[in-house]
Protein backbone atom coordinates (compact mmCIF):
# COMPACT_ATOMS: atom_id res chain seq x y z
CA UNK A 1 0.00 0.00 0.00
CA UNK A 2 3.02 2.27 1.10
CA UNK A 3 4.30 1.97 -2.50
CA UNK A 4 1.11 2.82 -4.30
CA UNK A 5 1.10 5.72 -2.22
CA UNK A 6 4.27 6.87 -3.26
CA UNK A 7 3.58 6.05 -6.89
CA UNK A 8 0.19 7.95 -7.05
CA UNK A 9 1.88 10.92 -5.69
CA UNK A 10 5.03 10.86 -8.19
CA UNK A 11 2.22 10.81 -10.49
CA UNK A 12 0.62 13.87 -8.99
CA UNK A 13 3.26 16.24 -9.50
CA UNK A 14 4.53 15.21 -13.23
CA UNK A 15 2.18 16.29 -16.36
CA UNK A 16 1.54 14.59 -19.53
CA UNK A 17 5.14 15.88 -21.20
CA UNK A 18 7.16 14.89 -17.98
CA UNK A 19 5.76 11.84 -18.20
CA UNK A 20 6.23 11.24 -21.67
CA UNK A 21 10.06 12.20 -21.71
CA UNK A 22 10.33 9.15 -19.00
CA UNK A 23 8.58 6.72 -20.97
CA UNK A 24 11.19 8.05 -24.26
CA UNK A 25 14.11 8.15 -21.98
CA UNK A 26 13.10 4.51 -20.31
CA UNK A 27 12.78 3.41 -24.53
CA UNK A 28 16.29 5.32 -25.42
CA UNK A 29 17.67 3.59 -22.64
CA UNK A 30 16.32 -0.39 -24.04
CA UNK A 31 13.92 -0.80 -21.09
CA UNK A 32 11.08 -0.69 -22.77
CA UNK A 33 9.54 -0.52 -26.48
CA UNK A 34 7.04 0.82 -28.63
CA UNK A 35 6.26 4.23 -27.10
CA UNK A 36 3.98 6.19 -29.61
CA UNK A 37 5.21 9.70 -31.10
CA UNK A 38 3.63 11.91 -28.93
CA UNK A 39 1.09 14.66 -30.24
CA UNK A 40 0.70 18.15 -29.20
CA UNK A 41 -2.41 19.85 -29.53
CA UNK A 42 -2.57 23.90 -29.94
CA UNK A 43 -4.09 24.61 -26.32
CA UNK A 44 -0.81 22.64 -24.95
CA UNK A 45 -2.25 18.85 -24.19
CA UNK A 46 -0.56 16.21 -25.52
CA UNK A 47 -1.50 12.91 -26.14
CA UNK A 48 0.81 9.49 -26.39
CA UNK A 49 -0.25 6.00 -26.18
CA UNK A 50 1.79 3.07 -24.46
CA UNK A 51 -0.90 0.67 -25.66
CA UNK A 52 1.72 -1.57 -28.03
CA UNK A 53 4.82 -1.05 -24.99
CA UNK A 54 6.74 -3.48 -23.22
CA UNK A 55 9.38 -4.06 -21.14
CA UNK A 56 12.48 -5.43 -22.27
CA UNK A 57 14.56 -8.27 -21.14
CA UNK A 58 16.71 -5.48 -20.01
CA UNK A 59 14.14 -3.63 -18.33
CA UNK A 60 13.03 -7.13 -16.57
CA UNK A 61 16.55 -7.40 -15.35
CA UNK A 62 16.66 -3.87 -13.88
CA UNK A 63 13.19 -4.28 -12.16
CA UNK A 64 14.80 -7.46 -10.89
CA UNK A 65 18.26 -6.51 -9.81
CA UNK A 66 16.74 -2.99 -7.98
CA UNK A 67 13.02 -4.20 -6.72
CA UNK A 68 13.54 -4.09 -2.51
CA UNK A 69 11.27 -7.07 -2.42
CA UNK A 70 14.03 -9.27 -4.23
CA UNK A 71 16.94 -8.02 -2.79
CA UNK A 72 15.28 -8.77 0.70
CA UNK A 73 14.38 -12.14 -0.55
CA UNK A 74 17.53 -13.06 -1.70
CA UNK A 75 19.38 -11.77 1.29
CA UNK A 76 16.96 -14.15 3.41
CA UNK A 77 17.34 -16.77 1.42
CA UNK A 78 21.70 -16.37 1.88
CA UNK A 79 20.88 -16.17 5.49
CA UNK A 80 18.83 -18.95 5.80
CA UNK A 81 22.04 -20.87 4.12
CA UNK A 82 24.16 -19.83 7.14
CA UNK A 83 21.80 -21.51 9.67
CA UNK A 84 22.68 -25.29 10.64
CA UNK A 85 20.00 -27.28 9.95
């Protein structure tokens, strides 16, 4: 819940643009594909679609190697090794 929280109010503060740079940057970096060109209307909206995106093998491994919940798993798991049985 304490994540969502966080999440929805990243969200919040960033507008459409903001968060369309991410989603390029996130693509120019090879986490993720298929962002649409982004449109911009005369009254300043814009409009993109990540309707075809996915994430990448690379972005999997990211999401992997820096998600807290894995990293706290796997450091059980190593300490669980260290107890006698």
């Amino acid at each position: 819940m304490k994540k969502e929280k966080i999440m929805l109010s990243i969200l919040k503060e960033i507008n459409a643009r903001q968060f369309y740079s991410i989603c390029k940057a996130l693509e120019a970096e090879g986490y993720i594909t298929n962002v649409e060109n982004c449109r911009e209307y005369i009254d300043g909206e814009v409009e993109f679609s990540l309707e075809g995106a996915e994430i990448t093998l690379t972005g999997i491994k990211y999401v992997k190697e820096n998600n807290m919940l894995y990293k706290g798993y796997k450091g059980l798991k190593e300490f669980r090794d260290w107890l006698p049985l």
